[in-house]
Every structure is written in C-alpha cells, then in structure tokens.
N, C-alpha and C. Protein backbone atom coordinates (compact mmCIF):
# COMPACT_ATOMS: atom_id res chain seq x y z
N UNK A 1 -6.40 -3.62 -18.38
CA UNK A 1 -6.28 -3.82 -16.95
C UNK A 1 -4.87 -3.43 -16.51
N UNK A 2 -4.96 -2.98 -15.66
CA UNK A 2 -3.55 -2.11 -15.00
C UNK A 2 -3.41 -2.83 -13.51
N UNK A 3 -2.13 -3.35 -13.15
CA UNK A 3 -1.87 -3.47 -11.32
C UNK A 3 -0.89 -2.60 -11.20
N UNK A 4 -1.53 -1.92 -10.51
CA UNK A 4 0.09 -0.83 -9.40
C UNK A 4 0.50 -1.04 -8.15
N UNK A 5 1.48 -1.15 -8.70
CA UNK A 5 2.16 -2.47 -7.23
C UNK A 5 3.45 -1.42 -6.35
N UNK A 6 3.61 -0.51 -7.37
CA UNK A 6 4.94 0.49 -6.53
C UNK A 6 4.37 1.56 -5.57
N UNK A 7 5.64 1.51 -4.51
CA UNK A 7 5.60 2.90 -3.52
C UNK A 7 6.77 2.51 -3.36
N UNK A 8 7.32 3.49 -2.80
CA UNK A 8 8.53 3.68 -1.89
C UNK A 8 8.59 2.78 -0.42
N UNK A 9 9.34 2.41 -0.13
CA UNK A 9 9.47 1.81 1.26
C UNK A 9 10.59 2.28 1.88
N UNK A 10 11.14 2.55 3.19
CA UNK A 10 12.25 2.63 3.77
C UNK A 10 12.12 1.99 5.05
N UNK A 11 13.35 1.68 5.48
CA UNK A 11 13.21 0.73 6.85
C UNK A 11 13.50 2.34 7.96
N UNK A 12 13.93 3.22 7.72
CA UNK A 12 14.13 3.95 8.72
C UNK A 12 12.82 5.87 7.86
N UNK A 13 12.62 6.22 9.29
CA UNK A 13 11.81 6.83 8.90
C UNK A 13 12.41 8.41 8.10
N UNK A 14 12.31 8.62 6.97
CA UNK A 14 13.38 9.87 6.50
C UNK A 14 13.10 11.38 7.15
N UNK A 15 13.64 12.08 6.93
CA UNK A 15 14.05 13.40 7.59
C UNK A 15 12.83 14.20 7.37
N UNK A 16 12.31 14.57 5.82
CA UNK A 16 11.33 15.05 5.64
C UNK A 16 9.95 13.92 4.79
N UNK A 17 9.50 13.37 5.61
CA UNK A 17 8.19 12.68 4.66
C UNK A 17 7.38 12.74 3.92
N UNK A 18 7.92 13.95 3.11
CA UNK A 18 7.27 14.29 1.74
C UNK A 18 8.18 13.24 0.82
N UNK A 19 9.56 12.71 1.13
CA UNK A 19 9.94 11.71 0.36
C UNK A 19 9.27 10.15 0.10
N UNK A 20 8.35 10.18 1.06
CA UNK A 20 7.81 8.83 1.08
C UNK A 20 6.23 9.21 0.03
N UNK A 21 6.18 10.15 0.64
CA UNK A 21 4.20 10.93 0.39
C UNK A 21 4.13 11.17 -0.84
N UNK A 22 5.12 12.40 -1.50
CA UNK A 22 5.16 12.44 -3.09
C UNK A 22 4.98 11.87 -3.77
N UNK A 23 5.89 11.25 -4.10
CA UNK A 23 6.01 9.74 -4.85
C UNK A 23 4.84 8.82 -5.11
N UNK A 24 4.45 8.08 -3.65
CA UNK A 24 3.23 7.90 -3.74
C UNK A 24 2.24 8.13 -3.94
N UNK A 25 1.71 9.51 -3.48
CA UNK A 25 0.77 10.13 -4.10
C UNK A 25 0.70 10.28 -5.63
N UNK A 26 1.51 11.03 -5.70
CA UNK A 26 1.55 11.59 -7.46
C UNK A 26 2.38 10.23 -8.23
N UNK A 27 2.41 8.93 -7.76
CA UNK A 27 2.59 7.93 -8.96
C UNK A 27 1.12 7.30 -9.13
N UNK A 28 0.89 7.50 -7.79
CA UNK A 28 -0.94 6.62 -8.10
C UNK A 28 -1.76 7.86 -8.47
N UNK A 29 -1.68 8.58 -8.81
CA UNK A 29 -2.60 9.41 -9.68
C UNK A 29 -1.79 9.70 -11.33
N UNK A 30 -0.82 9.49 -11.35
CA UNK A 30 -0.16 9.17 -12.53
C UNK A 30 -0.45 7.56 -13.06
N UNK A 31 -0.33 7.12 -11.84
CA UNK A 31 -0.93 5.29 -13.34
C UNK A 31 -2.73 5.55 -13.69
N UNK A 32 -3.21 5.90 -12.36
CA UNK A 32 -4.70 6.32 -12.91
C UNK A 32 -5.19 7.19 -14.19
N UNK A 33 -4.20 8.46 -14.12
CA UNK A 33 -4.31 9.02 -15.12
C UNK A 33 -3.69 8.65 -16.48
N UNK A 34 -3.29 7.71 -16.67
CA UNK A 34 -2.84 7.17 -17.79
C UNK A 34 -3.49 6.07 -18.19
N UNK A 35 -4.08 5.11 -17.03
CA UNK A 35 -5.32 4.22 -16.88
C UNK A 35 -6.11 4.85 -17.87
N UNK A 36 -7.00 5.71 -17.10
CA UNK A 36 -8.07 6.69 -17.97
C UNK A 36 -7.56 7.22 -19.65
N UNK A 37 -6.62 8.11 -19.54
CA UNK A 37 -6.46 8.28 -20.81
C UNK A 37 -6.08 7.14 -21.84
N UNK A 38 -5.91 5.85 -21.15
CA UNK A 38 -5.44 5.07 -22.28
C UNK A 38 -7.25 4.07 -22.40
N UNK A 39 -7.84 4.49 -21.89
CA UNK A 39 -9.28 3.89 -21.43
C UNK A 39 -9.09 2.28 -21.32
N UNK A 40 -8.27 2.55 -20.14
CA UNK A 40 -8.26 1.06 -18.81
C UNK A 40 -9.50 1.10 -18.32
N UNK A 41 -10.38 -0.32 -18.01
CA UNK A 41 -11.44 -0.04 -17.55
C UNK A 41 -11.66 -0.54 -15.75
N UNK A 42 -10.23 -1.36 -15.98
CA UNK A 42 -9.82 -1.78 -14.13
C UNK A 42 -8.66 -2.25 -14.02
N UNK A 43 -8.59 -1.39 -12.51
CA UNK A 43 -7.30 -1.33 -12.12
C UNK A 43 -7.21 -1.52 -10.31
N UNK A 44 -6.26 -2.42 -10.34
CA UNK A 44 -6.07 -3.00 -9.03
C UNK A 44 -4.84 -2.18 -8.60
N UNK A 45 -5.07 -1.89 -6.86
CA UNK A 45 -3.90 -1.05 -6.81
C UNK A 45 -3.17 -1.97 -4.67
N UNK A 46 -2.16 -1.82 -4.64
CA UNK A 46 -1.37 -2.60 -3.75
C UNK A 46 -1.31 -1.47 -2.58
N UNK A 47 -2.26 -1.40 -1.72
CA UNK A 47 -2.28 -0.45 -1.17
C UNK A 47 -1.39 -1.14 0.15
N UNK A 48 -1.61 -0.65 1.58
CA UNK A 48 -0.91 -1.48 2.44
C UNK A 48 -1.98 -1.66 4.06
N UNK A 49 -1.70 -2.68 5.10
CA UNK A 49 -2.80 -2.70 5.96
C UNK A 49 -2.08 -1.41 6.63
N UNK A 50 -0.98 -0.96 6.57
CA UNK A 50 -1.12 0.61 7.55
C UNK A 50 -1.82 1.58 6.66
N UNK A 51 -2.25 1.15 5.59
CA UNK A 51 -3.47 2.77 5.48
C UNK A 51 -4.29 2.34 6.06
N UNK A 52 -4.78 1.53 6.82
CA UNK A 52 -6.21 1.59 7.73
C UNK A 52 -5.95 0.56 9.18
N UNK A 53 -4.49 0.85 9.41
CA UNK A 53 -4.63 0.04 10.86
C UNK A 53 -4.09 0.80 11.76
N UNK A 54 -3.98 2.43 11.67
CA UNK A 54 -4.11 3.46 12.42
C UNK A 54 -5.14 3.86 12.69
N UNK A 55 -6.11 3.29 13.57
CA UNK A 55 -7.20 3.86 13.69
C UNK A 55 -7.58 3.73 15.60
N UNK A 56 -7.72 4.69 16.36
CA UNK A 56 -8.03 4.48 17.70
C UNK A 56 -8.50 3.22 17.75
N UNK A 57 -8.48 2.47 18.74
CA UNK A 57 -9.19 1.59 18.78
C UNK A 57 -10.81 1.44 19.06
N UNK A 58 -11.12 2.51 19.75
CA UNK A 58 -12.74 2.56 20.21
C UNK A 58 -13.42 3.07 18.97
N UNK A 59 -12.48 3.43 17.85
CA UNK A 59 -13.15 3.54 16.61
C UNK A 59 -12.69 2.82 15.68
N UNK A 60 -12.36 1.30 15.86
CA UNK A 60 -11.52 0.55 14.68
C UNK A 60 -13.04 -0.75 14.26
N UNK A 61 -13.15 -0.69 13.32
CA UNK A 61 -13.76 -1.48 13.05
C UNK A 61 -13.55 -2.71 13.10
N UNK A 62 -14.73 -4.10 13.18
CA UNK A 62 -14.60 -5.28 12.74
C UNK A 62 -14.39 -5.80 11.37
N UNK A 63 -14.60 -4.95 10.53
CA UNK A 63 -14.23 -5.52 9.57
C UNK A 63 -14.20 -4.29 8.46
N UNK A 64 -13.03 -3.57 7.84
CA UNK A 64 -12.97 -2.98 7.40
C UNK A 64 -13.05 -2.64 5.98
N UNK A 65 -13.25 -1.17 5.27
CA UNK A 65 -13.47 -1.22 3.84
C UNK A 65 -13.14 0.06 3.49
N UNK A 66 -13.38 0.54 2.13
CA UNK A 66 -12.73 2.09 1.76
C UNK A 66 -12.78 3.19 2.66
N UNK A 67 -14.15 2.75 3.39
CA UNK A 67 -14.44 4.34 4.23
C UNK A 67 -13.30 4.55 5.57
N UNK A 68 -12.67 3.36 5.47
CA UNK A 68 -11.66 3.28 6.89
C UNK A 68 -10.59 3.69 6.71
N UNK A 69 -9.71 4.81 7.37
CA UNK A 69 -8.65 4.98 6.81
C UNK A 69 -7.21 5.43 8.49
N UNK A 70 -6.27 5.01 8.50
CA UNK A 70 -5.50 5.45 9.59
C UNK A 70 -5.28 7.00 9.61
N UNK A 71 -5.17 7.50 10.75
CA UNK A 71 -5.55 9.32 11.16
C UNK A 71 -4.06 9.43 10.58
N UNK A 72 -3.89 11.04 9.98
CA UNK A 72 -2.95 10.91 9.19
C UNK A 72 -3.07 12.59 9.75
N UNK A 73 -3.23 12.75 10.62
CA UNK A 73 -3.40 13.81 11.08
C UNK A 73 -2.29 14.42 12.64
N UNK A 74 -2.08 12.95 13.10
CA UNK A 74 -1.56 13.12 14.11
C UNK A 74 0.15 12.64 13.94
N UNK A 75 0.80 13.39 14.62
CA UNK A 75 2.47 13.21 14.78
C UNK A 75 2.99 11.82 15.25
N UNK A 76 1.53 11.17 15.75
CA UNK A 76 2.38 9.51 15.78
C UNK A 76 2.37 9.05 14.96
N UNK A 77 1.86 9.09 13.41
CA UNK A 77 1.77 8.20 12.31
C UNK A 77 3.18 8.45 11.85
N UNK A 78 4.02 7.80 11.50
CA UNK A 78 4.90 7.67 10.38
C UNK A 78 5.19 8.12 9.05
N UNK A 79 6.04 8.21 8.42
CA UNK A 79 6.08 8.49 7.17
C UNK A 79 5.30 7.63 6.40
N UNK A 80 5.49 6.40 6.17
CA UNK A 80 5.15 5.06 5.40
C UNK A 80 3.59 5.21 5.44
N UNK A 81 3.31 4.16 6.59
CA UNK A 81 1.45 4.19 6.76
C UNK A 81 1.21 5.67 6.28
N UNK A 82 1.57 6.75 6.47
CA UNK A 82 1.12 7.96 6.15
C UNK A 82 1.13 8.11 4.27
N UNK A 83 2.27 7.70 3.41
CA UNK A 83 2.32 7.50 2.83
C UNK A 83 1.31 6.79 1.86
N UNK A 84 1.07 5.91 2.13
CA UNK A 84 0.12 4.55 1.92
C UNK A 84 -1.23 4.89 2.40
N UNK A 85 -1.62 5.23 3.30
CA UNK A 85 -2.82 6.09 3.62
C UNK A 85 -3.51 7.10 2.62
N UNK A 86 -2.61 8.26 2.38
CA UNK A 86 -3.06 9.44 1.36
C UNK A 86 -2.52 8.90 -0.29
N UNK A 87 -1.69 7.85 -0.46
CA UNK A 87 -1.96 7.17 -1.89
C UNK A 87 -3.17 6.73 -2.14
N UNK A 88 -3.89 5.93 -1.08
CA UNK A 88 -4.91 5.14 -1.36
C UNK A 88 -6.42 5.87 -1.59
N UNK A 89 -6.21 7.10 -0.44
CA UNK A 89 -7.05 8.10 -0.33
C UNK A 89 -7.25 9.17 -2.13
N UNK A 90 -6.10 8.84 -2.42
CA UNK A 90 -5.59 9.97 -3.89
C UNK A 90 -6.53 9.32 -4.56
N UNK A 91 -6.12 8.20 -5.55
CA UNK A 91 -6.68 7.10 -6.12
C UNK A 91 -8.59 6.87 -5.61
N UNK A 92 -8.89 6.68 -4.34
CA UNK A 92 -10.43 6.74 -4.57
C UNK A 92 -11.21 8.18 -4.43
N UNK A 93 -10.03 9.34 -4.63
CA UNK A 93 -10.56 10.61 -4.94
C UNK A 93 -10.95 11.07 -6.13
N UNK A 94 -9.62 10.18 -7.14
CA UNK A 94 -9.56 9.95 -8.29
C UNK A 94 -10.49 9.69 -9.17
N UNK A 95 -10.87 8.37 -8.54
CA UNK A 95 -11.95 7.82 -9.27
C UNK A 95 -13.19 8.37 -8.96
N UNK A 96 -13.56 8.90 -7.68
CA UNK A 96 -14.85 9.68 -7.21
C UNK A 96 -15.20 10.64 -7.95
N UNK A 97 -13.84 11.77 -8.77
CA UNK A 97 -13.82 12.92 -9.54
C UNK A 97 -14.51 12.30 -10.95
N UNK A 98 -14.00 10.99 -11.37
CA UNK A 98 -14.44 10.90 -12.76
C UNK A 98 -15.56 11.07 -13.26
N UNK A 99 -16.06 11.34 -14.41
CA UNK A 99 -18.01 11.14 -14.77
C UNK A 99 -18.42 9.67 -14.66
N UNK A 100 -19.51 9.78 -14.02
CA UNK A 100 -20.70 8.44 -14.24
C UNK A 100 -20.39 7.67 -15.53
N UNK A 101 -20.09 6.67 -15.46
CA UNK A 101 -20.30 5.98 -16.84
C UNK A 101 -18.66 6.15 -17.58
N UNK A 102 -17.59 6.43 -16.94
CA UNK A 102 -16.41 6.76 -17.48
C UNK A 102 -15.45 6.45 -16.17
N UNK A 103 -16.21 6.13 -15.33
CA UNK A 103 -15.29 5.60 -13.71
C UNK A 103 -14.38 4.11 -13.94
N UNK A 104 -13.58 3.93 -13.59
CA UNK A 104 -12.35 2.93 -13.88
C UNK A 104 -13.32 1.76 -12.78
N UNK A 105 -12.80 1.07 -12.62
CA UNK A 105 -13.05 -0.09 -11.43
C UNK A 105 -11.89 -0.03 -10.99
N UNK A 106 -12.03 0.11 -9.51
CA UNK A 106 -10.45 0.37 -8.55
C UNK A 106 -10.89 -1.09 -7.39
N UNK A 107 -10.07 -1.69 -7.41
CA UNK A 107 -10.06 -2.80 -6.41
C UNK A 107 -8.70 -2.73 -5.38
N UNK A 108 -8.83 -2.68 -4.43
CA UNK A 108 -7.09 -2.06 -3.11
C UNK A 108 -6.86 -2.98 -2.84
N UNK A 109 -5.54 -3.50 -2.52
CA UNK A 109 -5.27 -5.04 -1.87
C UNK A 109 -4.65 -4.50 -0.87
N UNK A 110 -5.21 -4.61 0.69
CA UNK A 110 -4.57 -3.59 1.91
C UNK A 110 -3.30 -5.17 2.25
N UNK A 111 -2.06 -5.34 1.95
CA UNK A 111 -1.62 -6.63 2.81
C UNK A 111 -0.66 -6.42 3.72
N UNK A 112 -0.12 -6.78 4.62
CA UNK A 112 0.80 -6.91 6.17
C UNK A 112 2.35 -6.68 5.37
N UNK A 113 2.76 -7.22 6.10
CA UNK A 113 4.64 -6.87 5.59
C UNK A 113 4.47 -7.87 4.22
N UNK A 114 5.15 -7.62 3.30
CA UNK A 114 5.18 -8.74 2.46
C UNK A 114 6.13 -9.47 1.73
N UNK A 115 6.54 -10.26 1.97
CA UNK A 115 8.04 -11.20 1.62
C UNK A 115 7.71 -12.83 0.68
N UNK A 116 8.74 -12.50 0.23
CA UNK A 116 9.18 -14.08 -0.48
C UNK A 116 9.99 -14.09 -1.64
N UNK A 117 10.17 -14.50 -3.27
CA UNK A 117 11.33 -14.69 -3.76
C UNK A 117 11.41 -13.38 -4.33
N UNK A 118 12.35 -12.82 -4.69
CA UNK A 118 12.89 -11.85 -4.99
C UNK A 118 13.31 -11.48 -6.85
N UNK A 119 12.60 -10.57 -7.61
CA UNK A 119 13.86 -10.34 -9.21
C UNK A 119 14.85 -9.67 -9.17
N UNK A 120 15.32 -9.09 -7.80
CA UNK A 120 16.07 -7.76 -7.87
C UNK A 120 17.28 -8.34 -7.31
N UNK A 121 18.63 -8.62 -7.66
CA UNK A 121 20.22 -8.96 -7.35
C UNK A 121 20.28 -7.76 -6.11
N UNK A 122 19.69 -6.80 -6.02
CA UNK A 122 20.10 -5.34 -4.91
C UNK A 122 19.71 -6.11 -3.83
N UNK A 123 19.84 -4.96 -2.43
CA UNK A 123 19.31 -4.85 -1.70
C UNK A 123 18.27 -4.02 -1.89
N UNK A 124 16.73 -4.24 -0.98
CA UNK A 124 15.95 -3.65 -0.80
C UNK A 124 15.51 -3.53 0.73
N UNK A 125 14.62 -2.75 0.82
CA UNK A 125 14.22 -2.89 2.07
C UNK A 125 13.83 -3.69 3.31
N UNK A 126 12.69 -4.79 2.36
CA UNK A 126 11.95 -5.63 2.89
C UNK A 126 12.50 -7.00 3.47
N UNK A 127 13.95 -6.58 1.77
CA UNK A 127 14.78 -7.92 2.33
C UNK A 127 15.92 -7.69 3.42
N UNK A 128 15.85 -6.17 3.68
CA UNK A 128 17.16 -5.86 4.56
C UNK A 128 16.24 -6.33 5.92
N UNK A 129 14.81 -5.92 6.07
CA UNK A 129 14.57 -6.26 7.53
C UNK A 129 14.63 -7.55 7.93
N UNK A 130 14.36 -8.80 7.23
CA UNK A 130 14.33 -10.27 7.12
C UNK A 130 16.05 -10.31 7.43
N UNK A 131 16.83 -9.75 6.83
CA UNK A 131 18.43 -9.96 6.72
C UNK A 131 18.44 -9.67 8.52
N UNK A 132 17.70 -8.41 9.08
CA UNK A 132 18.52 -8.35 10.33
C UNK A 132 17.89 -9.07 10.80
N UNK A 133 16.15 -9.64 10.54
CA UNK A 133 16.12 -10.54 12.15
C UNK A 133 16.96 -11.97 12.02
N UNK A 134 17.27 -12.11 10.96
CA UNK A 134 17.88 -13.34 10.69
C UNK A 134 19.40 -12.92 11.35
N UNK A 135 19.99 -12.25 11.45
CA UNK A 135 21.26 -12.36 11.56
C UNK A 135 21.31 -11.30 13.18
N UNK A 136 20.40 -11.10 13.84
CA UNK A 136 20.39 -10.54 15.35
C UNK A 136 20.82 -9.19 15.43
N UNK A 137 20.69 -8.55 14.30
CA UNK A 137 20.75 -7.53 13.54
C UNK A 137 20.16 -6.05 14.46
N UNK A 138 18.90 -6.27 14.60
CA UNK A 138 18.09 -5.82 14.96
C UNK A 138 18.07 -4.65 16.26
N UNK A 139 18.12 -3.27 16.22
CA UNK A 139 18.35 -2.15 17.54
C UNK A 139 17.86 -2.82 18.31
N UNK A 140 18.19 -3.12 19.88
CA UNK A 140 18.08 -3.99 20.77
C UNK A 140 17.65 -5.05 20.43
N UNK A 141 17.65 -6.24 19.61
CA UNK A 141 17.82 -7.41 19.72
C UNK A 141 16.17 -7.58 18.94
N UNK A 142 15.95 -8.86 18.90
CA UNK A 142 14.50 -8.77 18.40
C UNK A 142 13.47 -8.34 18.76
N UNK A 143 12.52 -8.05 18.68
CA UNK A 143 11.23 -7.23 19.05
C UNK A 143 10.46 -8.52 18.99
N UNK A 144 9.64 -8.39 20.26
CA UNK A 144 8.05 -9.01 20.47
C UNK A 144 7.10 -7.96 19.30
N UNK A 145 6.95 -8.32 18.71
CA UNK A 145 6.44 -7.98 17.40
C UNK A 145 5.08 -8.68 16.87
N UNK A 146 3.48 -7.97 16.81
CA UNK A 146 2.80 -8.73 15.97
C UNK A 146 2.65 -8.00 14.58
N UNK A 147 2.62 -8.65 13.49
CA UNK A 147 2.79 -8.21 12.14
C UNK A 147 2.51 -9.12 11.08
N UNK A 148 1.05 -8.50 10.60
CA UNK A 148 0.89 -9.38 9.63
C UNK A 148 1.60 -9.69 8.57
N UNK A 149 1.89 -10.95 7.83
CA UNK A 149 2.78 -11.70 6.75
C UNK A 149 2.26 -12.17 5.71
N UNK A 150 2.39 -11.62 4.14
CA UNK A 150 1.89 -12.38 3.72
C UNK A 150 2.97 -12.96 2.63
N UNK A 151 3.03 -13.47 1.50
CA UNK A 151 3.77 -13.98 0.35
C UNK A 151 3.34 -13.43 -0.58
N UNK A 152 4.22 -12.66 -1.25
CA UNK A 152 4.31 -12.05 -2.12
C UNK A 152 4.11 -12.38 -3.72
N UNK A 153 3.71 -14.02 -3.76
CA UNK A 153 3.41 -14.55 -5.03
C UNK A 153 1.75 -14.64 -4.57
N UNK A 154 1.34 -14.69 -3.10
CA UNK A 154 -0.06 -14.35 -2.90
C UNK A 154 -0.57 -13.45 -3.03
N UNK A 155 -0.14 -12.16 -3.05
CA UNK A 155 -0.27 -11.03 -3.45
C UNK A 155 -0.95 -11.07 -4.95
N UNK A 156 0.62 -10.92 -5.91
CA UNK A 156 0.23 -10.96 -7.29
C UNK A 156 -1.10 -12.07 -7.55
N UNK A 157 -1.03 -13.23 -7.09
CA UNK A 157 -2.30 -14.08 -7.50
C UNK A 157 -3.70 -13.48 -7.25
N UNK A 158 -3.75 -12.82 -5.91
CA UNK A 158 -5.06 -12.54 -5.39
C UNK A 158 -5.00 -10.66 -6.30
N UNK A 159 -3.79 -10.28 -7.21
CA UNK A 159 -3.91 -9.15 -7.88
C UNK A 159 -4.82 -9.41 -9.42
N UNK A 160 -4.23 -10.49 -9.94
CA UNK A 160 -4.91 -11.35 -11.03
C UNK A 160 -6.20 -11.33 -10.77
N UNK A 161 -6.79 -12.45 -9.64
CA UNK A 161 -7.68 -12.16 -9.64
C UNK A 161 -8.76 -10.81 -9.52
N UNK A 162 -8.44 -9.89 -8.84
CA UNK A 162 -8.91 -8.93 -8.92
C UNK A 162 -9.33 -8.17 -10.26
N UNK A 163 -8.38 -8.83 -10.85
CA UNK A 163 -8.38 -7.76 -12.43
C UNK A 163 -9.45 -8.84 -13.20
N UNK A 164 -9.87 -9.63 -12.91
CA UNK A 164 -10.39 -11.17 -14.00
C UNK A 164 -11.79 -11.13 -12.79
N UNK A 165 -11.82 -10.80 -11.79
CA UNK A 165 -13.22 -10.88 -11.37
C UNK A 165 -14.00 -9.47 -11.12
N UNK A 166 -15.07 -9.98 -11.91
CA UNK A 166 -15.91 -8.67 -11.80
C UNK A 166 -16.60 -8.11 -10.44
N UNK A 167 -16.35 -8.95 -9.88
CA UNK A 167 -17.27 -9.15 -8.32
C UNK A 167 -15.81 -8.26 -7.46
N UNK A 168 -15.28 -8.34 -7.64
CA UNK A 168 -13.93 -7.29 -6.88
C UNK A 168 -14.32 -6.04 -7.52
C-alpha cells in the first residue's frame, strides 16, 4: 500500500506554471509507476478540492466524484488547482491504461486548505499563509474568504483508512 501525499504548493502564482504542473504530474505517475512495478495493489493519493471546485456553476454538481473535474482549459484557473486537477486526471489515466486484473486500487482524498502540527523547522507555504493572517500580513488586510479547512492529522487518518478499507 502506497499514500502520495506530495505536490508542490506556492502561495503566489509562478511565472511559468509548468513549475507547479510538472512536478505534479510526472511525480504521480512516477509513485504509480513504481506502485505497479513493485506490485502495490492500493494506493491512496492526496489530491486537492481545487481539482474539482472549478466547475461553472450551472454545471457543478451536488455531490461530486472522479468524473468531475475543474476546466483547466480556461485562463482563470491558476497554476495550483490546475496543477492538482491534471495530477489527479494523470493518475486515473494511469490506472484506466492498466490491464484488467493488474489495475492498482486508486482511492483520491479531494481536501480544502490543510493545516495543523508541523515536522518541518522551515518555512512552508501553508504555514506562511496562517503566519500572515495571524499577523495582518495579508495584501489589503484580510479577505472575506470562504475556504474549506481541514486538519492535517485528519487527513493522514482518513488516508489509513483508505488503504485498510476495501470499500474505498
């Protein structure tokens, strides 16, 4: 059982967004493909809710699933969600390519911003944005902002499970 929990993140959007896209792309078809060749039989992968919360609204679903994905087509998407979008898209292309009877089990955990204790002494991203709203930091001041939150030890738990239930 394999969890792939990495992408790139940046708080500001970079110059060319093949720095965000690469990476992502070609690391989640690199743990898959090493999944497979090492014959992993499931693998949970940390996808994010902006691969599927770009979606018009008169076409957003109530309740969403693989077939949903944010338009990655248009110049308002971002680097990131764009990022996270065509990782997630890579990965169930991935597994779509494999033979019958040799397909991995892929389970996505789509989650909101995600924060809580930290292994890393650095700065990172997630903790630099928490640093500015905490400290008024923030390009014009705080933002009326809705954004889903989750905890990041909820994450890994509901990743566990994924890998230990067959029903995911």
């Amino acid at each position: 059982m394999v969890a792939h929990i990495a992408s790139p993140f940046t708080i500001e959007n970079p110059r060319d967004e093949m720095e965000l896209i690469r990476p992502a792309v070609e690391g989640t078809r690199a743990v898959l493909a090493a999944s497979q060749a090492a014959g992993v039989k499931r693998v949970t992968l940390t996808s994010s809710v902006a691969s599927i919360m770009n979606i018009p609204e008169d076409r957003r679903p109530e309740v969403f699933n693989e077939s949903h994905w944010s338009d990655t087509t248009t110049n308002e998407i971002e680097a990131y969600p764009k990022s996270k979008t065509l990782a997630e898209r890579a990965a169930w292309d991935f597994i779509e390519a494999m033979p019958e009877g040799e397909k991995i089990e892929l389970t996505v955990v789509n989650p909101g911003f995600v924060i809580g204790p930290t292994l890393v002494n650095t700065d990172f991203a997630s903790g630099k944005v928490i640093n500015m709203f905490m400290l008024d930091k923030l390009p014009g001041g705080v933002p009326v902002i809705k954004m889903p939150v989750v905890d990041v030890r909820d994450i890994a738990a509901l990743h566990i499970k994924c890998l230990q239930t067959d029903e995911a």
